[in-house]
N, C-alpha and C. Protein backbone atom coordinates (compact mmCIF):
# COMPACT_ATOMS: atom_id res chain seq x y z
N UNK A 1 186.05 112.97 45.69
CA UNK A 1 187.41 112.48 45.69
C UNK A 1 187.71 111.88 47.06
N UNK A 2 188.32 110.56 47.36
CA UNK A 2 188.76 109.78 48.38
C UNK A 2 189.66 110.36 49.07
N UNK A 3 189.89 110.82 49.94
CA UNK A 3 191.08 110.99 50.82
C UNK A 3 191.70 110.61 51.99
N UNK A 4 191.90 109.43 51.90
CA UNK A 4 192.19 108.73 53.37
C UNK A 4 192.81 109.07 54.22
N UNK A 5 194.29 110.26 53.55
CA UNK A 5 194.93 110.94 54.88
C UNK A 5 193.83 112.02 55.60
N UNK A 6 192.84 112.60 55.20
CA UNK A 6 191.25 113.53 55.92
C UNK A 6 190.90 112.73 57.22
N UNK A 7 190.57 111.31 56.23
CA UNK A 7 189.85 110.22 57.41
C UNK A 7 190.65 109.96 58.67
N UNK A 8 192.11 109.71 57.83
CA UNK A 8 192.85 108.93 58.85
C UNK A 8 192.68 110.36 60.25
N UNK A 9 192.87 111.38 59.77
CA UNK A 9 193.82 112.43 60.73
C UNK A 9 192.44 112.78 61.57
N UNK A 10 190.91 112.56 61.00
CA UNK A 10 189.74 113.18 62.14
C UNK A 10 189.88 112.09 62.95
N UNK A 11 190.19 110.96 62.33
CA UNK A 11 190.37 109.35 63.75
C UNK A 11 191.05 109.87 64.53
N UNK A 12 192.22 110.42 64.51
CA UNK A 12 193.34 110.43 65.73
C UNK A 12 192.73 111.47 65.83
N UNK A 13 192.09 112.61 65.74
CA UNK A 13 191.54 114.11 66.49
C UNK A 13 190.09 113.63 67.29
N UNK A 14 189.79 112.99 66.90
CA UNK A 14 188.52 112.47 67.53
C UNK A 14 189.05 111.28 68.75
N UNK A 15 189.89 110.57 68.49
CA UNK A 15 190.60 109.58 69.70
C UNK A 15 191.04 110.49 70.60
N UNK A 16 192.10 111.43 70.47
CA UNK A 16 192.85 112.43 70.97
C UNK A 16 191.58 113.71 72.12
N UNK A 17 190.37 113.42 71.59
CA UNK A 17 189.69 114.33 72.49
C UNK A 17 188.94 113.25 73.44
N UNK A 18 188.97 112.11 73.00
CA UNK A 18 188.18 111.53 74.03
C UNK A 18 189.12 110.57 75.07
N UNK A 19 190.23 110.85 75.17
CA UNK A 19 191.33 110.53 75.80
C UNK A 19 191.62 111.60 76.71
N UNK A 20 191.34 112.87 75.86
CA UNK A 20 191.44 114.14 77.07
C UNK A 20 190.34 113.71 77.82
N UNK A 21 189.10 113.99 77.30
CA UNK A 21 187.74 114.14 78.00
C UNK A 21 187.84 113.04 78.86
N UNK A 22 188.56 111.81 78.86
CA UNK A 22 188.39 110.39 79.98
C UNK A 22 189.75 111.09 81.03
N UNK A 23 190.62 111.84 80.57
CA UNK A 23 191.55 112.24 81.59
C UNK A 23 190.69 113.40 82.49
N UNK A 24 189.96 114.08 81.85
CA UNK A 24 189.26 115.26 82.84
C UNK A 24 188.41 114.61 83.61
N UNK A 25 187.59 113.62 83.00
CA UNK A 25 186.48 112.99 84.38
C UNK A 25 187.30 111.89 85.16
N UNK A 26 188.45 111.64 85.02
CA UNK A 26 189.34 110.80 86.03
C UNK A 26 189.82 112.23 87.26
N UNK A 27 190.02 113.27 86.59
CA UNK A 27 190.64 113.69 87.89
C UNK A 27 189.28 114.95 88.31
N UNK A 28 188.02 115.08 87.74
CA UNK A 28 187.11 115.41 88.64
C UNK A 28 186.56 114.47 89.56
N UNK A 29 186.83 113.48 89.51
CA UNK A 29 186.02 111.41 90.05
C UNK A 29 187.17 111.67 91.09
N UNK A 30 188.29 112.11 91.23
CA UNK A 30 189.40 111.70 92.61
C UNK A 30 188.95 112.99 92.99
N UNK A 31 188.82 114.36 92.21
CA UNK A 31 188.48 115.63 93.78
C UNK A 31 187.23 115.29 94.13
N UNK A 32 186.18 114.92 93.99
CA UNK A 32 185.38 114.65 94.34
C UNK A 32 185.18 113.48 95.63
N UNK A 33 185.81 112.61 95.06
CA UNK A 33 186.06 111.32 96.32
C UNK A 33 187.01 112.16 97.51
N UNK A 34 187.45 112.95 96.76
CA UNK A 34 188.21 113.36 98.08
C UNK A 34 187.79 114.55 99.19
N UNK A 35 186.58 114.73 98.89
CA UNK A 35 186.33 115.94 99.46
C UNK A 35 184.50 115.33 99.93
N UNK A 36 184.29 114.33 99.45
CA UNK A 36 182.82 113.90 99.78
C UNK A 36 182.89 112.33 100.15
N UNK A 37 181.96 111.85 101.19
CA UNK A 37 181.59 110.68 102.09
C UNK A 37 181.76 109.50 100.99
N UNK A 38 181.96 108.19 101.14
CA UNK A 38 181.41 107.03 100.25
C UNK A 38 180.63 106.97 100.82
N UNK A 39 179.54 106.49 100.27
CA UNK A 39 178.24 105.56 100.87
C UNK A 39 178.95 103.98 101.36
N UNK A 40 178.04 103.80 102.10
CA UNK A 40 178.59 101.88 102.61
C UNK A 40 177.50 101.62 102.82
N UNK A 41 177.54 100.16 102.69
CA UNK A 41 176.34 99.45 102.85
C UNK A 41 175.81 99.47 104.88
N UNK A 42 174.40 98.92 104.61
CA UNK A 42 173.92 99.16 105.65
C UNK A 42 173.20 97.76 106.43
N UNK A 43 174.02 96.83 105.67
CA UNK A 43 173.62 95.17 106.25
C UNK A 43 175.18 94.44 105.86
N UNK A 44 174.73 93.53 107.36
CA UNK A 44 176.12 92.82 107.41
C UNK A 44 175.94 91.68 106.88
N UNK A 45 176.48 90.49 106.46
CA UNK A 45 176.78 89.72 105.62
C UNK A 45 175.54 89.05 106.01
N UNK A 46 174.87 88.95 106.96
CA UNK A 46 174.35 87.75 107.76
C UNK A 46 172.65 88.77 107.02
N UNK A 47 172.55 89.40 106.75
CA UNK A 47 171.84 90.62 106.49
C UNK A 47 170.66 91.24 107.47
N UNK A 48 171.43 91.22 108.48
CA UNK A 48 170.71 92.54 109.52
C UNK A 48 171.23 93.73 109.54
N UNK A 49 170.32 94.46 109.60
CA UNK A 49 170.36 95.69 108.92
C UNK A 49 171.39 96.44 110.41
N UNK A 50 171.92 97.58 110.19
CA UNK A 50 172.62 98.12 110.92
C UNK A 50 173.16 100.00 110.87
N UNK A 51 172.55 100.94 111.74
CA UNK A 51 172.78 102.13 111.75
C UNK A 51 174.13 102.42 111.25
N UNK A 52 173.79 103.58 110.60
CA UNK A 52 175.66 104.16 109.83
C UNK A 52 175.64 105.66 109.97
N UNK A 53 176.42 106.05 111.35
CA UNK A 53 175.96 107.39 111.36
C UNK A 53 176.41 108.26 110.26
N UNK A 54 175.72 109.02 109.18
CA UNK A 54 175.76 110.17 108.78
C UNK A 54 176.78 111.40 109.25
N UNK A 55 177.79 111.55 107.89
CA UNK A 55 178.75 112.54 108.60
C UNK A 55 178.21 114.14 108.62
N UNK A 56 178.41 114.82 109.32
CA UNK A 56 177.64 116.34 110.04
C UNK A 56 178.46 116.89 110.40
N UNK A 57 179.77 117.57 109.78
CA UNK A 57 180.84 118.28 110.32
C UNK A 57 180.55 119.56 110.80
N UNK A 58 179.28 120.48 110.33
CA UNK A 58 179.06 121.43 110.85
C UNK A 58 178.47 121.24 112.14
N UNK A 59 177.52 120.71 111.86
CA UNK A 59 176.43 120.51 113.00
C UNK A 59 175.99 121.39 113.64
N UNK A 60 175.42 122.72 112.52
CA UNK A 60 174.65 123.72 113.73
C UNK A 60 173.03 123.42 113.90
N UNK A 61 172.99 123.04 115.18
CA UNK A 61 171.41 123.05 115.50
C UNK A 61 170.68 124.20 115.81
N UNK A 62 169.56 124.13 115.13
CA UNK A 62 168.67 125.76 114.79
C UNK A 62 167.73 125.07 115.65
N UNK A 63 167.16 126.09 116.52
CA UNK A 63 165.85 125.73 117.28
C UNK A 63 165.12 127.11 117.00
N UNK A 64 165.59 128.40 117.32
CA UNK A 64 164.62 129.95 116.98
C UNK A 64 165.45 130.78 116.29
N UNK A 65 165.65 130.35 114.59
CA UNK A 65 166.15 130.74 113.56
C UNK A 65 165.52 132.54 114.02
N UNK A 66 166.73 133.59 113.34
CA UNK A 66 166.55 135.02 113.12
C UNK A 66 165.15 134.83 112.04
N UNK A 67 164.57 136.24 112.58
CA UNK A 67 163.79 136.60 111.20
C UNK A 67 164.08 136.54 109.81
N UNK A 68 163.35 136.34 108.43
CA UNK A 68 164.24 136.71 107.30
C UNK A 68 165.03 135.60 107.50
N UNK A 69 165.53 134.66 108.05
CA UNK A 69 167.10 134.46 107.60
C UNK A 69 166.45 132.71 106.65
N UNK A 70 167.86 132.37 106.20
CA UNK A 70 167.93 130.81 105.52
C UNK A 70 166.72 129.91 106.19
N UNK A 71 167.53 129.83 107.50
CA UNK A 71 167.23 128.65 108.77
C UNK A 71 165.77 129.03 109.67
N UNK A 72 165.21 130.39 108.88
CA UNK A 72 163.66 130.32 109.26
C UNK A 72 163.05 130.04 108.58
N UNK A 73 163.57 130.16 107.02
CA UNK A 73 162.57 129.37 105.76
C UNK A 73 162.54 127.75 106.17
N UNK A 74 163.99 127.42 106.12
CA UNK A 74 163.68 125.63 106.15
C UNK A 74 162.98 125.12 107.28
N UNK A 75 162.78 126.19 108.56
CA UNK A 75 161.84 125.58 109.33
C UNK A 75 160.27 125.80 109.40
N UNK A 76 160.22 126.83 108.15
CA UNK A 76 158.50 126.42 108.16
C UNK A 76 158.30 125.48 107.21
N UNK A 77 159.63 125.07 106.18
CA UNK A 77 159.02 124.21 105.27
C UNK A 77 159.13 123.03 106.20
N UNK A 78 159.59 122.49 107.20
CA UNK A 78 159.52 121.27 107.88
C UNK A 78 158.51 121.47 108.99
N UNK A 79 157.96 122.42 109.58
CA UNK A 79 156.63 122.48 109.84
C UNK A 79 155.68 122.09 109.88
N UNK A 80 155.35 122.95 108.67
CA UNK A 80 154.68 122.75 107.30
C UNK A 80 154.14 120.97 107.21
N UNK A 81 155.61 120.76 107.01
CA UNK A 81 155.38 119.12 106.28
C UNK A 81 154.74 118.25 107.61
N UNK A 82 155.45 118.62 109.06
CA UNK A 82 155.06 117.58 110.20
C UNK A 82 153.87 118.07 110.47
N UNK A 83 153.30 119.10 110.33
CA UNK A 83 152.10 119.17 111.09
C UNK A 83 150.74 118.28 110.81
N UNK A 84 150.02 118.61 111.81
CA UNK A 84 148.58 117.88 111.83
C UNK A 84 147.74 118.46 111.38
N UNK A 85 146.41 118.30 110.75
CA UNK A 85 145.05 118.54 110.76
C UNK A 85 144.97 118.85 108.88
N UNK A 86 145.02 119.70 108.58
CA UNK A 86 144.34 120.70 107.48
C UNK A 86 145.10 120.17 106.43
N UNK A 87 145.34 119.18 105.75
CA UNK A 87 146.47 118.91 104.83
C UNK A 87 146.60 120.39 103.34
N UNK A 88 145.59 120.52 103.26
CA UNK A 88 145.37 122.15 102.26
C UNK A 88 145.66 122.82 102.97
N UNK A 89 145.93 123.44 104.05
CA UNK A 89 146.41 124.44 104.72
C UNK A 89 148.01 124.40 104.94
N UNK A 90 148.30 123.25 105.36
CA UNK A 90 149.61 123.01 105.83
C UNK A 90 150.07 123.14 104.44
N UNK A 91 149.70 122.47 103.14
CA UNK A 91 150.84 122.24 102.16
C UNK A 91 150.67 124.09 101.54
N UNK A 92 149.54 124.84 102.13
CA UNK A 92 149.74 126.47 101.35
C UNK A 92 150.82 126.87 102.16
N UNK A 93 151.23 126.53 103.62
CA UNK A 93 152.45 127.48 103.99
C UNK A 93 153.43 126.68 103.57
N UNK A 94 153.73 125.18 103.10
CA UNK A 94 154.81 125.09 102.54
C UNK A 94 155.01 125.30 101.49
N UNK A 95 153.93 125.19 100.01
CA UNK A 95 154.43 126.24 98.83
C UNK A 95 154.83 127.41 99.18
N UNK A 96 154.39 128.46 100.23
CA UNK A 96 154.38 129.66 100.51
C UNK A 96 156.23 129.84 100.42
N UNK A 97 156.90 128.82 100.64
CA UNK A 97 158.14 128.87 101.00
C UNK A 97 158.85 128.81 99.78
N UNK A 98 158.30 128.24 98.89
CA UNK A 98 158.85 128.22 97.28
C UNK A 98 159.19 129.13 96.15
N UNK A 99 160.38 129.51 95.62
CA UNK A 99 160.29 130.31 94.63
C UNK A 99 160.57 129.32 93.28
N UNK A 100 159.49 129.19 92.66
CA UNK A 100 159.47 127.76 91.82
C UNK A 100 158.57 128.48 90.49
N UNK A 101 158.52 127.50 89.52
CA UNK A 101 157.80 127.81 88.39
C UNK A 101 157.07 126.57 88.05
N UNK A 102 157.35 125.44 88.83
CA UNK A 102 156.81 123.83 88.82
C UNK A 102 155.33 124.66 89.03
N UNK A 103 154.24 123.93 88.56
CA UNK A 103 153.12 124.20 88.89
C UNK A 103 152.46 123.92 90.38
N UNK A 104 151.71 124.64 90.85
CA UNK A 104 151.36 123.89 92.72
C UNK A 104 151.13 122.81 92.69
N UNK A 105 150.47 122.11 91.68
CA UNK A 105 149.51 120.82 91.56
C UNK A 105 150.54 119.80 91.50
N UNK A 106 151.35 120.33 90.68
CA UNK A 106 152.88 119.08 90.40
C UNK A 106 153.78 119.01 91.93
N UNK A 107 153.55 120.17 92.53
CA UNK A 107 154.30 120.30 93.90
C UNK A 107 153.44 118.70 94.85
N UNK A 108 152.28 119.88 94.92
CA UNK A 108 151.28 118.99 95.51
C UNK A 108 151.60 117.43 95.11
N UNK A 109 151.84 117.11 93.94
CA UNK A 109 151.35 115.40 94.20
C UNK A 109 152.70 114.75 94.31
N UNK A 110 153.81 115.25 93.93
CA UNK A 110 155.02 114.86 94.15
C UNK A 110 155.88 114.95 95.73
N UNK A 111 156.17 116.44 95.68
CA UNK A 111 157.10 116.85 96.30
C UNK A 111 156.62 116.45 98.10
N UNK A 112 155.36 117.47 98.01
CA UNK A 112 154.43 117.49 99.32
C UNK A 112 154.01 115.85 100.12
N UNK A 113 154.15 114.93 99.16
CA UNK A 113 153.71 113.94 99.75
C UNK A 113 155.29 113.15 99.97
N UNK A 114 156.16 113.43 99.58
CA UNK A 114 157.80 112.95 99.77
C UNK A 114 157.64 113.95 101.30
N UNK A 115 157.36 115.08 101.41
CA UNK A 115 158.16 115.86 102.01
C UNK A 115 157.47 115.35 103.44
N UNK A 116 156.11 115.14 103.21
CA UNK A 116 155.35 114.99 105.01
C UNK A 116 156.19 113.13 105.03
N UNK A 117 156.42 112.68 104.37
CA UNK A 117 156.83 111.53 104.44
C UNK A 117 158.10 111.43 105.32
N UNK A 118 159.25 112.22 104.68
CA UNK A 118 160.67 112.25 105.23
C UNK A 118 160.76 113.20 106.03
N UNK A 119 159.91 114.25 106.22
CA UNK A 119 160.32 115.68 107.42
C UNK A 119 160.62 115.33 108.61
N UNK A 120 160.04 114.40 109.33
CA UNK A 120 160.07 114.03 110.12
C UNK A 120 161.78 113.20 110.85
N UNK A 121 162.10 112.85 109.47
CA UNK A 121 163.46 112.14 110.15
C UNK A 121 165.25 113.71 110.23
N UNK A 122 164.24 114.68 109.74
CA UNK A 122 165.62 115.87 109.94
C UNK A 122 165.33 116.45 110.96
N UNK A 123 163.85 115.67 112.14
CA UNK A 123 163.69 117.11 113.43
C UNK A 123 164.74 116.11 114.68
N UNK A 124 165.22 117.04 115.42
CA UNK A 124 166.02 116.66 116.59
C UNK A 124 165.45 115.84 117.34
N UNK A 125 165.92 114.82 117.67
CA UNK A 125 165.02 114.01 118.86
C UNK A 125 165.14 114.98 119.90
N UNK A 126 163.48 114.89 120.18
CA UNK A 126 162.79 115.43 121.89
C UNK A 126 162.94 117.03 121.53
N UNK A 127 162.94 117.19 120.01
CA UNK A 127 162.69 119.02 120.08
C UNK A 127 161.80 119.04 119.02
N UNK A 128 161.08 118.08 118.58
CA UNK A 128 160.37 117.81 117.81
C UNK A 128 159.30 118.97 117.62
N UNK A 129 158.79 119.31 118.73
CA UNK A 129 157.61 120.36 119.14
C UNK A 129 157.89 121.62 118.72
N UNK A 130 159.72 121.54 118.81
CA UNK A 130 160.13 123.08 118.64
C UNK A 130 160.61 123.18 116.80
N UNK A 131 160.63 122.16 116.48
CA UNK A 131 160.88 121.98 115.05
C UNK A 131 162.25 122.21 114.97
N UNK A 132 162.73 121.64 116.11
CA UNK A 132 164.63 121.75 115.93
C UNK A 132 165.11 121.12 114.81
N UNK A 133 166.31 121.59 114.16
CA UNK A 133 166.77 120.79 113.01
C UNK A 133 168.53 121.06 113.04
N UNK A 134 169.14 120.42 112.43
CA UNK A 134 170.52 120.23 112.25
C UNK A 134 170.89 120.25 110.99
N UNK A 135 172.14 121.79 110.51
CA UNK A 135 172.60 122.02 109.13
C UNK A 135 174.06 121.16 109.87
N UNK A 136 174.23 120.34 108.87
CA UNK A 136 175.39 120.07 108.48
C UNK A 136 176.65 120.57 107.61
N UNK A 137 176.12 120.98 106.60
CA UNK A 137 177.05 121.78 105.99
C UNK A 137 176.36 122.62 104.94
N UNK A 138 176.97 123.69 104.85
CA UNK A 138 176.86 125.10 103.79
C UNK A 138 177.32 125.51 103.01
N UNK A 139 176.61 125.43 101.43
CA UNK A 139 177.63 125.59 100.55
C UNK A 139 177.41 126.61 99.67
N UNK A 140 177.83 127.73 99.91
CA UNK A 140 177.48 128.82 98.87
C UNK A 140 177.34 129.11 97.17
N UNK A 141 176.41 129.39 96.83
CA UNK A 141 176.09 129.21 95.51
C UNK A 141 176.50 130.51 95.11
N UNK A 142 176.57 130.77 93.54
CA UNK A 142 175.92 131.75 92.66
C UNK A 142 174.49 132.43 92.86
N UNK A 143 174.52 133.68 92.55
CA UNK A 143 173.29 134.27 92.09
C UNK A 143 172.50 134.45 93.65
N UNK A 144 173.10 134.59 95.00
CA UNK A 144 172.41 134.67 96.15
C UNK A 144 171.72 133.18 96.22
N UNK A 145 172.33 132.08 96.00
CA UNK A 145 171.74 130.75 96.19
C UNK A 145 172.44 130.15 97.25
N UNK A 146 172.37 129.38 98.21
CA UNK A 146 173.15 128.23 99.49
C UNK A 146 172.57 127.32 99.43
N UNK A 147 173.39 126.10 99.04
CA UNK A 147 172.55 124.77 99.02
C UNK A 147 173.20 124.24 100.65
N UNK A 148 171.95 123.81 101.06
CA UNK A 148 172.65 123.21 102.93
C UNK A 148 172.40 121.70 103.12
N UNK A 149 172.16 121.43 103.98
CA UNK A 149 172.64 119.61 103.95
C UNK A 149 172.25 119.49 105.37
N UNK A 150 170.60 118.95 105.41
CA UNK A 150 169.76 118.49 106.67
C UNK A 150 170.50 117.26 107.23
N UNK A 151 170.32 117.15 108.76
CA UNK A 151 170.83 115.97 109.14
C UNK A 151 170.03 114.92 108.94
N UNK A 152 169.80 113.62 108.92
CA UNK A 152 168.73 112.96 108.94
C UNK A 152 169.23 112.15 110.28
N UNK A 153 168.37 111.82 111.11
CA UNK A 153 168.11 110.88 112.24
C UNK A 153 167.63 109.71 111.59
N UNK A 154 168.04 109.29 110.86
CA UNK A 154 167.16 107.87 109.93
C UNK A 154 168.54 107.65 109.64
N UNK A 155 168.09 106.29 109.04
CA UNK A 155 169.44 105.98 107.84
C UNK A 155 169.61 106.78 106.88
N UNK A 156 168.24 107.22 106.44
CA UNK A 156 168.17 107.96 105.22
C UNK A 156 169.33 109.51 105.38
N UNK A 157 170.39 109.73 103.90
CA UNK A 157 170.96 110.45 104.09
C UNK A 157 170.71 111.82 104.44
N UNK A 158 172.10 112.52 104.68
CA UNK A 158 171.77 114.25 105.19
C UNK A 158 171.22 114.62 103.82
N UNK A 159 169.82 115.48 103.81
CA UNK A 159 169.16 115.42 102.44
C UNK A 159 169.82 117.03 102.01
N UNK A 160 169.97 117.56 100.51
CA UNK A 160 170.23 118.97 100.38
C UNK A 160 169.11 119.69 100.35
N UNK A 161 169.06 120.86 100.18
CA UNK A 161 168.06 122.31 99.78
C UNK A 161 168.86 123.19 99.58
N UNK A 162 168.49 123.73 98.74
CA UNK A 162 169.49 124.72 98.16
C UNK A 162 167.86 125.95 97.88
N UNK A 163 168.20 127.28 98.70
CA UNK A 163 167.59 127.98 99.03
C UNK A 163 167.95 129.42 98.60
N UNK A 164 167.33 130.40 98.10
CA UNK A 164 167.66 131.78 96.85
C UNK A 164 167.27 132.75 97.82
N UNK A 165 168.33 134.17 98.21
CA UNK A 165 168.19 135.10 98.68
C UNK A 165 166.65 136.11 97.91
N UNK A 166 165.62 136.55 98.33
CA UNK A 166 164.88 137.10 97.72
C UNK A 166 165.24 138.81 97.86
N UNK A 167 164.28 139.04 96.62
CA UNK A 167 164.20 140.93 97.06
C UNK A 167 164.06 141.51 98.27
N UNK A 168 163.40 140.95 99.66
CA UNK A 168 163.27 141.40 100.48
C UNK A 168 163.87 141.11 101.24
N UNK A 169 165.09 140.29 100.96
CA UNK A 169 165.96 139.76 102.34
C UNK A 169 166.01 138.63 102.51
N UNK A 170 164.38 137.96 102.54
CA UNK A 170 164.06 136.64 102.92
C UNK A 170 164.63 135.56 102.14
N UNK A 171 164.83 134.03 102.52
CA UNK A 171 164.43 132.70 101.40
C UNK A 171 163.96 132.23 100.76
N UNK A 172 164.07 131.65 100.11
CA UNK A 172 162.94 130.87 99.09
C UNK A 172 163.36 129.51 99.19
N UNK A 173 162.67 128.39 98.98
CA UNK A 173 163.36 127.11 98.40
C UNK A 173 163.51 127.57 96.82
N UNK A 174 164.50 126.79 96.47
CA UNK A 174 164.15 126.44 94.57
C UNK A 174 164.49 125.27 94.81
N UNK A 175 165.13 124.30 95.74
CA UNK A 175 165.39 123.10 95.24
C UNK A 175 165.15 122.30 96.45
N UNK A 176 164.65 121.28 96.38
CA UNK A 176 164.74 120.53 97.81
C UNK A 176 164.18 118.87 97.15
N UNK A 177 164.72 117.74 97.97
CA UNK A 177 164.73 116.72 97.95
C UNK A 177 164.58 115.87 98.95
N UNK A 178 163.16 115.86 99.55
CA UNK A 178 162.99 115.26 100.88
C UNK A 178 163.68 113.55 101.08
């Protein structure tokens, strides 16, 4: 049996939710703009390229992170990534830093070769040796998680990691994006 007042009334219930749903991502799109950086371009009309400093409102610089803590995990994983010689050695103490379920091999061909790539632009100029680095900002998670926000000395942006309290006190990565 036809019933066009059925049809008509799921049209307007189905319009009616996606009118809400475009009103909820309009006003998550303004807290968001309002509480996080725009990007801007990084060439002027003429197109030479041109530095854009990176905003760093915290700006704590770690040079001899506590034992156990956050800011001694992320500095062996940047270590790790700058160092010389043994490339199998260096990338076992930076899985060592991982609490992951990605397989090593998938680490290995992805992550590890991003990570010796970009590590280098979050160490402090002239503390390089000491593996100085700069948190910008800290953002507390769920579940014993802090995602933090490396500075970068490059153009390239302040990158996140978001790092998991373990059973023993210590860090883990679970997430990072060189």
């Amino acid at each position: 049996m036809y019933r066009p007042h059925r049809q008509r009334a799921a049209m307007l219930f189905g319009s009616l939710a996606v009118v809400l749903a475009m009103a909820s991502c309009k006003s998550k799109t303004k807290d968001a703009a309002e509480t996080q950086p725009l990007e801007m371009a990084d060439t002027s009309s003429s197109g030479e390229r041109f530095a854009i400093e990176q905003p760093c409102p915290a700006a704590l610089e770690v040079l001899k992170p506590a034992a156990n803590s956050l800011e001694q995990t992320v500095q062996k994983v940047l270590a790790a990534a700058t160092a010389e010689g043994d490339d199998n050695a260096n990338f076992d103490k930076f899985y060592a830093e991982f609490k992951t379920t990605t397989p090593k091999s998938a680490l290995k061909s992805f992550l590890w070769k991003n990570a010796k790539k970009h590590a280098k632009k979050y160490l402090i100029p002239g503390k390089e040796k000491d593996v100085g680095f700069t948190i910008c900002r800290r953002v507390p998670g769920s579940g014993g998680k802090t995602k933090i926000f490396l500075r970068s000395y490059s153009e390239k942006q302040n990158t996140p990691m978001t790092l998991k309290q373990v059973e023993d006190g210590s860090y883990k990565v679970t997430s990072y994006s060189p």
